[in-house]
C-alpha atoms as a PDB file:
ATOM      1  CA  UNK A   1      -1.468 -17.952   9.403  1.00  0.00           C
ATOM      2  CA  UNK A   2      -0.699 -14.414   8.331  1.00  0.00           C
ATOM      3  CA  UNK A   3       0.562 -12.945   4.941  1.00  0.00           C
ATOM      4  CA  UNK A   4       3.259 -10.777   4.657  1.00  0.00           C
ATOM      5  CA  UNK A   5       3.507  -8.228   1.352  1.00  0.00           C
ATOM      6  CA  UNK A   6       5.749  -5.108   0.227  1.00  0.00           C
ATOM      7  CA  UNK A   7       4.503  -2.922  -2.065  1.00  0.00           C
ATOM      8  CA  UNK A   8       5.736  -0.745  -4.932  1.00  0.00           C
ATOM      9  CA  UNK A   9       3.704   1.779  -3.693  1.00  0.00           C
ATOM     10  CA  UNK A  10       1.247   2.536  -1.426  1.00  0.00           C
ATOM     11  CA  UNK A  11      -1.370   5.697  -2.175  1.00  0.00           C
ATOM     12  CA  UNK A  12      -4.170   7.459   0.105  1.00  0.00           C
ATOM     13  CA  UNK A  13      -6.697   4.310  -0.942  1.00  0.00           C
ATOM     14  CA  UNK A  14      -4.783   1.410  -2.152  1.00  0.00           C
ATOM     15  CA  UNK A  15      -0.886  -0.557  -2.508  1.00  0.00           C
ATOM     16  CA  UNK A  16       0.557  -0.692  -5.752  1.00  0.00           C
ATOM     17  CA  UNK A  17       2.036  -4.748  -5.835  1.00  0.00           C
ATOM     18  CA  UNK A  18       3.314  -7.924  -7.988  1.00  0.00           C
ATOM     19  CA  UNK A  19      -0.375  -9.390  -9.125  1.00  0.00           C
ATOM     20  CA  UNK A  20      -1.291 -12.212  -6.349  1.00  0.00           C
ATOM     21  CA  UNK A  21      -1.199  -9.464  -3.800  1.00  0.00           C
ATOM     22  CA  UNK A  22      -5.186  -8.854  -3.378  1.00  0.00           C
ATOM     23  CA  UNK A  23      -5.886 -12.574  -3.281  1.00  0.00           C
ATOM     24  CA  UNK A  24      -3.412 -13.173  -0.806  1.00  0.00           C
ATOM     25  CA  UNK A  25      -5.322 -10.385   1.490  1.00  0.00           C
ATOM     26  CA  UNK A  26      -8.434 -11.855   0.744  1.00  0.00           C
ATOM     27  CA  UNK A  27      -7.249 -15.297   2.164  1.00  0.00           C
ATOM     28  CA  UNK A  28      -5.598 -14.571   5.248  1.00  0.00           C
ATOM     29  CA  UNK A  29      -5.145 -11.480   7.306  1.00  0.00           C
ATOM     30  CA  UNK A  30      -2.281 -10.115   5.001  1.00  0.00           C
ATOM     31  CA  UNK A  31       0.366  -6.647   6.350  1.00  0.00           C
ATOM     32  CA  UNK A  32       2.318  -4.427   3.881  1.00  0.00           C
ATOM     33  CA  UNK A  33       5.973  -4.240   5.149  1.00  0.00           C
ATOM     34  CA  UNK A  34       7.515  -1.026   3.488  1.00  0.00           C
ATOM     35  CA  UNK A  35       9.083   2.532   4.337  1.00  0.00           C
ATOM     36  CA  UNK A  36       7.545   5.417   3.638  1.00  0.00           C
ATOM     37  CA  UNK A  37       9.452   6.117   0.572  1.00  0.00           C
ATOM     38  CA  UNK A  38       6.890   3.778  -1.403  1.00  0.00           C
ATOM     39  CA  UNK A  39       4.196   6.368   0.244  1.00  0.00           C
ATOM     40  CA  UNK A  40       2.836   8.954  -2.675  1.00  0.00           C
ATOM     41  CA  UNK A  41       0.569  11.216  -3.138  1.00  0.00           C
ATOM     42  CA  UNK A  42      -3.112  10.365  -5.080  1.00  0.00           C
ATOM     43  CA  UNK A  43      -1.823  12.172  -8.501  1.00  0.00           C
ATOM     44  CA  UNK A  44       1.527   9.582  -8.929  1.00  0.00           C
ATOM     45  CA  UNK A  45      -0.192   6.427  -7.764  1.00  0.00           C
ATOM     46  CA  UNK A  46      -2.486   6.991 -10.500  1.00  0.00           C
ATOM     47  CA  UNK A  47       0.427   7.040 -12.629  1.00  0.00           C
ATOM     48  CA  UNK A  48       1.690   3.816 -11.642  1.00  0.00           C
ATOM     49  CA  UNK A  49       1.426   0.251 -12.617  1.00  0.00           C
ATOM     50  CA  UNK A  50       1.563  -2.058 -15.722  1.00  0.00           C
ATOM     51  CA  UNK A  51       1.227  -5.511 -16.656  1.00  0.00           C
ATOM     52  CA  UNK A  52       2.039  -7.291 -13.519  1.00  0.00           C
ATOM     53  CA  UNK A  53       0.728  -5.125 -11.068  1.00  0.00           C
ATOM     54  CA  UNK A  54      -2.275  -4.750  -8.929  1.00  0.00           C
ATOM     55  CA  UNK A  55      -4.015  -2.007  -7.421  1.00  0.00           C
ATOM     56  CA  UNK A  56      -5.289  -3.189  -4.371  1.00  0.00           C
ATOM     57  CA  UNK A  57      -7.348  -1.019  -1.820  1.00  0.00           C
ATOM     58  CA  UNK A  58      -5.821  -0.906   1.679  1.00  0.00           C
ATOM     59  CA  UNK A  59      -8.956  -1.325   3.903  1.00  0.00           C
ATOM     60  CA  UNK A  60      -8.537  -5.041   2.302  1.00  0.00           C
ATOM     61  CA  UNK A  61      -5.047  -5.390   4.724  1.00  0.00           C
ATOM     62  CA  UNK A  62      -4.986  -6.097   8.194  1.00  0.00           C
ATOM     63  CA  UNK A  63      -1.985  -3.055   9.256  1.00  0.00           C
ATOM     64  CA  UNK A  64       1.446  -1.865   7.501  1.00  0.00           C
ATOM     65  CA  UNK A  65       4.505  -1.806   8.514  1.00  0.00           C
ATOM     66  CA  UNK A  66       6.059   1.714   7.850  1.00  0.00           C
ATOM     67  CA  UNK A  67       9.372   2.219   8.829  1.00  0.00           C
ATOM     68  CA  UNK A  68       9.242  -0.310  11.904  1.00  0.00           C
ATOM     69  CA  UNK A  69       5.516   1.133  12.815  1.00  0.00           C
ATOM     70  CA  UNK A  70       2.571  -0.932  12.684  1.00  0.00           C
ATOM     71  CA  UNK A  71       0.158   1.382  11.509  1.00  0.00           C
ATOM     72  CA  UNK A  72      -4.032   0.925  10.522  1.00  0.00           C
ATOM     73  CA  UNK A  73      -4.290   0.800   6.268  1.00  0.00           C
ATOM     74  CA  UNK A  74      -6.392   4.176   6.939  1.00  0.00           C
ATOM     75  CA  UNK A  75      -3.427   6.001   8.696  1.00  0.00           C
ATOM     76  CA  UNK A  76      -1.109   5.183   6.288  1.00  0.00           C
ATOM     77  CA  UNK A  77      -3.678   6.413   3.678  1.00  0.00           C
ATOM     78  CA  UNK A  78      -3.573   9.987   5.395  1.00  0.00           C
ATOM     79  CA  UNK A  79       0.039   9.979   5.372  1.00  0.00           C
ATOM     80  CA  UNK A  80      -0.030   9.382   1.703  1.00  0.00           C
ATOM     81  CA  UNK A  81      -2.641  11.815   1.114  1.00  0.00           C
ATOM     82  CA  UNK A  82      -0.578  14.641   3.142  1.00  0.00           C
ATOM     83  CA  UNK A  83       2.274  14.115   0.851  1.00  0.00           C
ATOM     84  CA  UNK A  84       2.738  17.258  -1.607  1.00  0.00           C
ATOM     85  CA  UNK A  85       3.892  17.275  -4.891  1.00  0.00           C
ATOM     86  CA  UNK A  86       7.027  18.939  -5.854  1.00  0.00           C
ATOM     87  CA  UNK A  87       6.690  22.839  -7.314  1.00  0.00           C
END
């Protein structure tokens, strides 16, 4: 069995998600299915969220699914950290 999740947003060190989302990864080997328009940078993801919501941290998943790309959680963590913030 695997899990499948999207994600509101998905920061340097953890998914922005509907709450449920962490327990789900911490039952079954759970991927993040997005595109990297839900990737931002460490200042908006700390922004983010309300009730709801759940901040998980993405070593917890087992890959995501950017744009069509299996990718490792810490990969798409750099590519969220390399994003700039508008001038």
């Amino acid at each position: 069995m695997v899990g499948l999740a999207g994600a509101d947003a998905v920061g340097p060190d953890a998914v922005l998600n509907v709450a449920g989302t962490g327990d789900l990864a911490r039952t079954v080997p759970t991927i993040i299915v997005a595109t990297s328009v839900k990737l931002v940078p460490q200042q908006v993801f700390a922004a983010l969220g309300d009730g709801g919501f759940e901040t998980v941290q993405l070593s917890v998943f087992a890959g995501v699914v950017l744009d069509g790309a299996l990718l490792t959680p810490a990969e798409t963590g750099r590519r969220a950290a390399a994003l700039a913030l508008p001038a």
